[in-house]
Protein backbone atom coordinates (compact mmCIF):
# COMPACT_ATOMS: atom_id res chain seq x y z
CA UNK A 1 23.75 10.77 -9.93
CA UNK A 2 22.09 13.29 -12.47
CA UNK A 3 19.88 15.27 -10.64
CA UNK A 4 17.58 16.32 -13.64
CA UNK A 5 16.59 12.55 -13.58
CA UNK A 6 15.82 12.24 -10.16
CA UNK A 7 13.62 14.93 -10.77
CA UNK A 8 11.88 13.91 -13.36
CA UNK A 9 11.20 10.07 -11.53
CA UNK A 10 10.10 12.08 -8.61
CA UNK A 11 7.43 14.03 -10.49
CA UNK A 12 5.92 11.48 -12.09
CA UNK A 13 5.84 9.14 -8.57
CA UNK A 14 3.80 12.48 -8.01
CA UNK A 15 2.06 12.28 -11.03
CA UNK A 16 0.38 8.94 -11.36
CA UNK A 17 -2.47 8.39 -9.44
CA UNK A 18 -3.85 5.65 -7.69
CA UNK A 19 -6.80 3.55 -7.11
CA UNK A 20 -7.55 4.29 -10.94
CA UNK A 21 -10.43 2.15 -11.01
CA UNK A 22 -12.24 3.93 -8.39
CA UNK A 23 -13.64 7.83 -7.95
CA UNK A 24 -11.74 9.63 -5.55
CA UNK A 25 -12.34 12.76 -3.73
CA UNK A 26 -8.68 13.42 -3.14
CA UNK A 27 -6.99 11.74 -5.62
CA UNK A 28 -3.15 10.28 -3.96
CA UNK A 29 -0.23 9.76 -5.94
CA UNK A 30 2.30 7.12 -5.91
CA UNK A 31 4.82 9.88 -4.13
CA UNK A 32 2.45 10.57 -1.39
CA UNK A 33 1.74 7.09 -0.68
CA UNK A 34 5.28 6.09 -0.62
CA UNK A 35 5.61 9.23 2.08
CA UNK A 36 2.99 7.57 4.26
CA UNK A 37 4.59 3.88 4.07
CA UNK A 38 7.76 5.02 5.00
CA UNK A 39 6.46 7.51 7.73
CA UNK A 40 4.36 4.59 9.16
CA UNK A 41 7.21 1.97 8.61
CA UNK A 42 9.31 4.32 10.77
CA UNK A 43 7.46 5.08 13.97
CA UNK A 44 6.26 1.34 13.77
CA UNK A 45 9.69 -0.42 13.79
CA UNK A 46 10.77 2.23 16.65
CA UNK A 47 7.45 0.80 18.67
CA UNK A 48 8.70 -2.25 18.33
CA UNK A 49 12.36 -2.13 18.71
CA UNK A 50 11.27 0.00 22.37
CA UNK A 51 9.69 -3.08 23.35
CA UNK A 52 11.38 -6.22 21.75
CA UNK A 53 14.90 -7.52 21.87
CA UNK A 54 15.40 -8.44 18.53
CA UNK A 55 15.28 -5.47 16.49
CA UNK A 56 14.25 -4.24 12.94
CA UNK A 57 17.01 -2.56 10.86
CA UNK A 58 15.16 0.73 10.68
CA UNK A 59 17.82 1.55 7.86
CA UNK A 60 17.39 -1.02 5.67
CA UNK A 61 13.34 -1.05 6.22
CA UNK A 62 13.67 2.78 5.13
CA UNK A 63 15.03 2.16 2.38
CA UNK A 64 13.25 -0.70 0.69
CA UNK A 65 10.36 1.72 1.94
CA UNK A 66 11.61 4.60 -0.04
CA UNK A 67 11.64 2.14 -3.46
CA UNK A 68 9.01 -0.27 -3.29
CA UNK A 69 6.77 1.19 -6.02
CA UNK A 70 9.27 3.01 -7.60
CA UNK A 71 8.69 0.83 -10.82
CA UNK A 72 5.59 2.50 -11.01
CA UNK A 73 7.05 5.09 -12.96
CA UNK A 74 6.85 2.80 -15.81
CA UNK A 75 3.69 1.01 -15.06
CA UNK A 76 1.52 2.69 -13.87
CA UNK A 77 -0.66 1.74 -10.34
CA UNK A 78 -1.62 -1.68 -11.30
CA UNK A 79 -5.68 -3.16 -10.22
CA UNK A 80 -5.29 -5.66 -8.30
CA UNK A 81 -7.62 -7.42 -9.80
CA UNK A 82 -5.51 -7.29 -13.19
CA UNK A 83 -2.21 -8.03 -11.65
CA UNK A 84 -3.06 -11.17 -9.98
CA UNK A 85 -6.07 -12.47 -12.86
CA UNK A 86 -3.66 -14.91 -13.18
CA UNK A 87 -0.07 -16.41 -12.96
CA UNK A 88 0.54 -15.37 -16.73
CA UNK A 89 -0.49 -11.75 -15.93
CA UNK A 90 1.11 -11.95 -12.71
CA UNK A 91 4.60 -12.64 -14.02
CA UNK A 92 3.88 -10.85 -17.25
CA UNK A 93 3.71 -7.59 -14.98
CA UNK A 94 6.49 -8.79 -12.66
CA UNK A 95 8.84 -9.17 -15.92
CA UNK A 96 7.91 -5.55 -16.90
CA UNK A 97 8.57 -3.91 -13.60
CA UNK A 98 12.10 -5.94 -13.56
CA UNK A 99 13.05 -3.81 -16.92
CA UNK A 100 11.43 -0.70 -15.74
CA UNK A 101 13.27 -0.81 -12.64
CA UNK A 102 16.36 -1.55 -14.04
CA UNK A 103 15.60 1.11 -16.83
CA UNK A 104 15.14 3.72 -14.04
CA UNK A 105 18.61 2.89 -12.19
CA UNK A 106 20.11 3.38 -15.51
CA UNK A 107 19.07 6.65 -15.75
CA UNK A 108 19.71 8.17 -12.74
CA UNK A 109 23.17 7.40 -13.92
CA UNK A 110 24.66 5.91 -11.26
CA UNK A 111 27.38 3.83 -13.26
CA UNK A 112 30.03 5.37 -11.21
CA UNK A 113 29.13 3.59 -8.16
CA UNK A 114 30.20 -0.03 -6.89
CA UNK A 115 28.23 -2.95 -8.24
CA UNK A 116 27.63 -3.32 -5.30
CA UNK A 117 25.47 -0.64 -4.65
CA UNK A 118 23.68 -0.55 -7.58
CA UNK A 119 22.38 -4.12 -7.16
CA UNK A 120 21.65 -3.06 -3.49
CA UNK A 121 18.69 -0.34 -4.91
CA UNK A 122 17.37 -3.43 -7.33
CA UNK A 123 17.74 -6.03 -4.39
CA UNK A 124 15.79 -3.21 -2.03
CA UNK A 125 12.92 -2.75 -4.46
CA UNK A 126 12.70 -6.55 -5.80
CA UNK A 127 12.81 -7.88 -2.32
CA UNK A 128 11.36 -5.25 -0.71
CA UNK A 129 8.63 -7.25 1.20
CA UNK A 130 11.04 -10.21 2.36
CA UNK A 131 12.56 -10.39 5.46
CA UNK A 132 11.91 -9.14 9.03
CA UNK A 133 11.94 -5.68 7.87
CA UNK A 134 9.51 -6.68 4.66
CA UNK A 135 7.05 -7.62 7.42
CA UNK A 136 7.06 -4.11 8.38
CA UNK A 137 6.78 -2.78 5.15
CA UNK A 138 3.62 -4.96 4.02
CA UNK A 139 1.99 -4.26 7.42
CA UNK A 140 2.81 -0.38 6.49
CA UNK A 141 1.81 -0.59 2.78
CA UNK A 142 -1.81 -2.29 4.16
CA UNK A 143 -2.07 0.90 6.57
CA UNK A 144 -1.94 3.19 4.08
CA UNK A 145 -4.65 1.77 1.78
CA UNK A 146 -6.96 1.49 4.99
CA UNK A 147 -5.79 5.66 5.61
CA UNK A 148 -6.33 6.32 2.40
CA UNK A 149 -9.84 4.72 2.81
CA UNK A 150 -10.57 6.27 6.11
CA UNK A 151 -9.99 9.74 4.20
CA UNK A 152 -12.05 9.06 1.34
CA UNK A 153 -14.91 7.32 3.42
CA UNK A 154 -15.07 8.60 7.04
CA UNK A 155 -13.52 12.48 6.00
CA UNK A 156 -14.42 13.10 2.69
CA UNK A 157 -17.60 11.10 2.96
CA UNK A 158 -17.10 9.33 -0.20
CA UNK A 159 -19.15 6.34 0.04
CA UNK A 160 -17.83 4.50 -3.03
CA UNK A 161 -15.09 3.08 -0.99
CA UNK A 162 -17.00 1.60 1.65
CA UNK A 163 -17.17 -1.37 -0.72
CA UNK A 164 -13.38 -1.45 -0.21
CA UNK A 165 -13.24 -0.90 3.13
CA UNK A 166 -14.55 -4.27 3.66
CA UNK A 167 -12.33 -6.08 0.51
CA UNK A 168 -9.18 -4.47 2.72
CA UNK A 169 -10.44 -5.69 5.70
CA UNK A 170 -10.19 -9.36 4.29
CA UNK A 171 -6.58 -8.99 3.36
CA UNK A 172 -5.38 -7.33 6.84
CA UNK A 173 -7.47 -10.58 8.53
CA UNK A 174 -5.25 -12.65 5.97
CA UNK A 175 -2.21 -10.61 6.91
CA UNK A 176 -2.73 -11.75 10.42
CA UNK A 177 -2.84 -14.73 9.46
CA UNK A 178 0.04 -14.98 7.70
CA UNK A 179 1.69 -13.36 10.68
CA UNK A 180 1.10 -15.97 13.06
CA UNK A 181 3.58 -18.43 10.98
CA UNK A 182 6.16 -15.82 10.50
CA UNK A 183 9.22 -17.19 11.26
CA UNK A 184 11.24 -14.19 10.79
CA UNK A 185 9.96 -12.46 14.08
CA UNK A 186 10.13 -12.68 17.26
CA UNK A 187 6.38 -13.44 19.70
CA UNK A 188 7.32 -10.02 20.69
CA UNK A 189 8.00 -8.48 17.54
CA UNK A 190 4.23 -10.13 16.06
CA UNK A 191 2.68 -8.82 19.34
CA UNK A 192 3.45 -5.22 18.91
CA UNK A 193 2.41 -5.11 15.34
CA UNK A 194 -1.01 -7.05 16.44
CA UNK A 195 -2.07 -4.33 18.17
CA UNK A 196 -1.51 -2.11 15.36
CA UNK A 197 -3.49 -4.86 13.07
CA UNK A 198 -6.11 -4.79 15.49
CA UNK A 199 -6.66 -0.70 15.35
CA UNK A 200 -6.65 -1.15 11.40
CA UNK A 201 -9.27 -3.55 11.72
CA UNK A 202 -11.47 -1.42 13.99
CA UNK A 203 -11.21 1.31 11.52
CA UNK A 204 -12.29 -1.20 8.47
CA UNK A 205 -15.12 -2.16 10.67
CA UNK A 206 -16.32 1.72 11.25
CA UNK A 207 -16.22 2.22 7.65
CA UNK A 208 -18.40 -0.63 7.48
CA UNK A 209 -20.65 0.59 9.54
CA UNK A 210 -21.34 3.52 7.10
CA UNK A 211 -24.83 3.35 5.89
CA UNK A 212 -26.27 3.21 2.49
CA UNK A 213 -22.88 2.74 0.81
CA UNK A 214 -24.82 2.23 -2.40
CA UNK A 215 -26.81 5.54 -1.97
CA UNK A 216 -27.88 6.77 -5.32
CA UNK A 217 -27.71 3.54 -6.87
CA UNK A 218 -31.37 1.46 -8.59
CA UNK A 219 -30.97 -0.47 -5.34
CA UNK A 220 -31.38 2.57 -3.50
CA UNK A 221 -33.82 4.27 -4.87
CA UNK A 222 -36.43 1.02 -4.88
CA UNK A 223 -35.66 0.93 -0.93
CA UNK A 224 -36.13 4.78 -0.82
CA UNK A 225 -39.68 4.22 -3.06
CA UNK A 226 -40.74 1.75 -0.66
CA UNK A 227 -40.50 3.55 2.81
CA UNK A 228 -41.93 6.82 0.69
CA UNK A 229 -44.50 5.24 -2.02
CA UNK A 230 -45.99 8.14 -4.20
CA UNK A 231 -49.47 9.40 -3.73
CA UNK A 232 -51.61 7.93 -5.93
């Protein structure tokens, strides 16, 4: 492995920021919100292996944690918005993260190792959302964008992501969903991470709940000039 490489991939994970599109208090970098995922992932699959007797492989969740935006590097925190316009765009990006990824495992010059292995850190990025332990990681990866939120909103009182708040909240109710028909998990194993759906949702709701998200906007203001009309 050459060291100087890992280095370098690992400053610019810390490097590139995300949410680009939006004004940020405290901006967060792809490094710290792959810290967060795999914190989350952890103590979340050890919740649910205490209480469930089929079991997450906390190993192999870990490490398709660990990689999962590692393509990143090369490009770049991705809008939503732009990576899914369409299903051009969509595998138009997917094609360049492919390369990058594959460009990245080049260079940390791991030749040496077994096949193998080196297909194992391409399978653990590329399908890093498949599989019992992928459930975990999406769940996780949907945590920290409602944390990061809660920060910006509830903390920092940053009132530009209230807007979000509630756009997140829509794709953890569609997570749920999703996680009804999982076939991959156990009734137990769905249960336990419910209740952690259900706490994320509660916190979507209280950013919600902020008022005047739009303060200092036109809108605003005309409310504002109607409860306080000039003197004439």
């Amino acid at each position: 492995m050459n060291v100087i490489k890992l280095f370098s991939i690992s400053q610019s994970m810390a490097s590139i920021t995300r949410y680009s599109q939006l004004h940020l208090v405290k901006p967060e970098s792809v490094l710290e919100h792959t810290g967060f995922v795999c914190l989350f992932s952890y103590l979340l699959a050890e919740e649910m292996n205490s209480k469930c007797e089929d079991k997450i492989d906390i190993g192999t969740l870990l490490k398709k944690a660990v990689v999962h935006d590692m393509d990143e590097v090369v490009t770049g925190d991705i809008p939503r918005p732009t990576k899914y316009f369409n299903k051009e765009a969509t595998a138009a990006f997917e094609k360049i993260a492919k390369n990058g990824m594959s460009q990245i495992i080049e260079e940390l010059d791991i030749g040496h190792l077994p096949d193998k292995s080196r297909d194992a850190l391409f399978s653990n990025w590329l399908n890093s959302k498949a599989g019992p332990e992928g459930s975990v990681l999406a769940h996780s990866d949907l945590a920290a964008v409602v944390f990061k939120i809660w920060d910006e909103v509830v903390l920092l009182g940053n009132k530009k992501l209230v807007l979000q708040g509630s756009q997140v909240h829509g794709y953890i109710n569609d997570f749920e969903v999703s996680l009804k028909s999982n076939d991959g998990l156990s009734s137990d194993q769905k249960s336990t991470m419910g209740h952690a759906i259900k706490q994320l949702q509660e916190i979507c709701r209280t950013v919600e709940e902020i008022k005047d998200p739009m303060l200092g906007t036109l809108s605003s203001l005309q409310e504002e000039k109607k409860a306080f009309p000039s003197e004439r």
